[in-house]
C-alpha atoms as a PDB file:
ATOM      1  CA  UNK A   1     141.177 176.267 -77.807  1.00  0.00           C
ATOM      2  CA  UNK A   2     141.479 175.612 -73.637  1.00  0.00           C
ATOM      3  CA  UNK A   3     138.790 175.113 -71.292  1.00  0.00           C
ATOM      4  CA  UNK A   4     137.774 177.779 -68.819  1.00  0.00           C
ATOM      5  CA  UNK A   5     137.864 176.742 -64.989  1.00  0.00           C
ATOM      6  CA  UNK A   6     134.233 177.504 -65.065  1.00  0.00           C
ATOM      7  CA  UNK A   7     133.202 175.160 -67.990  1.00  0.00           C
ATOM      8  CA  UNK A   8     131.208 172.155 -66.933  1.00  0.00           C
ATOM      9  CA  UNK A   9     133.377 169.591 -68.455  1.00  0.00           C
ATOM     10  CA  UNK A  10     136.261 170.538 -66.178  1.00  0.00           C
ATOM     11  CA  UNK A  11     133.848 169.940 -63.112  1.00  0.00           C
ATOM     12  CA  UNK A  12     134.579 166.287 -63.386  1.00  0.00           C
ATOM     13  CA  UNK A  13     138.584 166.757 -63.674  1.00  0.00           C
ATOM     14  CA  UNK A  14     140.950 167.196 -61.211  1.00  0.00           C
ATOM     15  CA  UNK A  15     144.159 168.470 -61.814  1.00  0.00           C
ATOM     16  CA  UNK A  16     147.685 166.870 -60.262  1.00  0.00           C
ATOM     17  CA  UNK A  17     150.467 167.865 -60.550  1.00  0.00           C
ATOM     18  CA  UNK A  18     149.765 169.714 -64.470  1.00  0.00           C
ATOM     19  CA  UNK A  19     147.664 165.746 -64.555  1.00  0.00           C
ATOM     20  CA  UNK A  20     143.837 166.199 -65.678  1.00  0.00           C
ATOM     21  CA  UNK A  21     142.846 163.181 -63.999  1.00  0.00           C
ATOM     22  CA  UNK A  22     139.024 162.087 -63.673  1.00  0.00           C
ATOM     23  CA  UNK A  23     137.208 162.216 -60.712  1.00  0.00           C
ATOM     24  CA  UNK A  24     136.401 158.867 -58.709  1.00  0.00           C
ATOM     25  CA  UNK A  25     133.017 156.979 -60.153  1.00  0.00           C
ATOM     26  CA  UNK A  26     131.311 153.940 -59.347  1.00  0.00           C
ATOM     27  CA  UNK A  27     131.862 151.268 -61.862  1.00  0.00           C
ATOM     28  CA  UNK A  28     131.274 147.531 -62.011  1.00  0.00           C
ATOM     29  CA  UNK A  29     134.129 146.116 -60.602  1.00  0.00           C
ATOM     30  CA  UNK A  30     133.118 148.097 -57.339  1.00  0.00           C
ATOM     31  CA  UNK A  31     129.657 146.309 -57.537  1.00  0.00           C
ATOM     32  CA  UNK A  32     131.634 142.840 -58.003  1.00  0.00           C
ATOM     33  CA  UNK A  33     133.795 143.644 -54.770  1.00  0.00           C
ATOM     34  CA  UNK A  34     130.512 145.097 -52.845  1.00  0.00           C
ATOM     35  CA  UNK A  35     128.941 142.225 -53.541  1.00  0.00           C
ATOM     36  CA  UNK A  36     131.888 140.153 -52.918  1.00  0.00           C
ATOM     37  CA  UNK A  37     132.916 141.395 -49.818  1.00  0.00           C
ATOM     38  CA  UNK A  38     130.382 143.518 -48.249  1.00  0.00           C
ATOM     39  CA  UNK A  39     126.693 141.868 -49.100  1.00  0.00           C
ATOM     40  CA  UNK A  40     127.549 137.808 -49.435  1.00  0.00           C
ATOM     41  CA  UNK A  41     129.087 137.996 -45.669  1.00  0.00           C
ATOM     42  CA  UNK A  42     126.677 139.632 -44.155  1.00  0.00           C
ATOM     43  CA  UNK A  43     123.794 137.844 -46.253  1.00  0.00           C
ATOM     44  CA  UNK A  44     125.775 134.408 -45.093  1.00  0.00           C
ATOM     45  CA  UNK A  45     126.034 135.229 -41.107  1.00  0.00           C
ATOM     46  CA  UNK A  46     122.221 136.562 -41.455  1.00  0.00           C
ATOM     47  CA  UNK A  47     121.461 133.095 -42.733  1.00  0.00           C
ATOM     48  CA  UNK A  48     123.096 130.766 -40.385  1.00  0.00           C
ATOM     49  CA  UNK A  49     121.484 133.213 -37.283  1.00  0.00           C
ATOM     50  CA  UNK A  50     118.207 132.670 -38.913  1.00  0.00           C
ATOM     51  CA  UNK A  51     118.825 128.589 -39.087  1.00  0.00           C
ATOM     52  CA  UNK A  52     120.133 128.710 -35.496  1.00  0.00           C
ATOM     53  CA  UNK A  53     117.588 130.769 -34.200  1.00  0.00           C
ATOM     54  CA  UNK A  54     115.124 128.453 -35.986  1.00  0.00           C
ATOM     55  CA  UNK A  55     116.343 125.311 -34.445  1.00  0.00           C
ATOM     56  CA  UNK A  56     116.548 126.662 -30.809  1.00  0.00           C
ATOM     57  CA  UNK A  57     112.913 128.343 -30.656  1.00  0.00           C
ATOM     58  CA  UNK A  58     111.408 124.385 -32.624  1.00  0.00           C
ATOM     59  CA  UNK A  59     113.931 122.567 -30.677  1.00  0.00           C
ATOM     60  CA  UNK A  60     113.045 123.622 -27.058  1.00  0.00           C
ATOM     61  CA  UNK A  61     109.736 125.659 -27.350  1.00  0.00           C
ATOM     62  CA  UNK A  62     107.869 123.431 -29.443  1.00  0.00           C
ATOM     63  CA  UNK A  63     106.380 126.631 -31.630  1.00  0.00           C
ATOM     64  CA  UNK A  64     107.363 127.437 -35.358  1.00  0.00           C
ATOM     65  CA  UNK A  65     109.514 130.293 -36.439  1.00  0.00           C
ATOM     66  CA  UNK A  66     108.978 133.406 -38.869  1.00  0.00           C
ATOM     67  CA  UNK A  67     108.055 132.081 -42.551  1.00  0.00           C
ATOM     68  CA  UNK A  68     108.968 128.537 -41.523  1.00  0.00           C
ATOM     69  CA  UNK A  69     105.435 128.235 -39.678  1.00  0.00           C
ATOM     70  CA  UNK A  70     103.307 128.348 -43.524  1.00  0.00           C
ATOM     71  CA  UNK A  71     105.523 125.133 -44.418  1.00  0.00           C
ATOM     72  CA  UNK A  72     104.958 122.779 -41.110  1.00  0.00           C
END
């Protein structure tokens, strides 16, 4: 028995060539590499802005900075 063009299982095929190949999807490998590549960088420069920016405002304005101010 085939599948009509219209049935909802053949929504998530795609067809190449005479190739019923599945559509792309999000799995967890492209979570790891998000992660990886996208989310730790930018997580990492935010940090070392935040520790710069903390040491110049205590350094030369004598005031505490953000969150830092409920530890002093």
């Amino acid at each position: 028995m085939t599948q009509s063009a219209d049935s909802p299982s053949s929504a998530k095929l795609a067809e190449i060539r005479g190739h019923r190949i599945p559509k792309r999807r999000f799995t967890r490998w492209a979570l790891y590499y998000f992660m990886l590549y996208i989310v730790l960088p930018v997580l990492t420069v935010s940090l070392l802005a935040d520790a710069l920016l903390y040491f110049l405002l205590t350094r030369f304005t004598g005031h505490c900075y953000a969150l830092f101010c409920l530890f002093d």
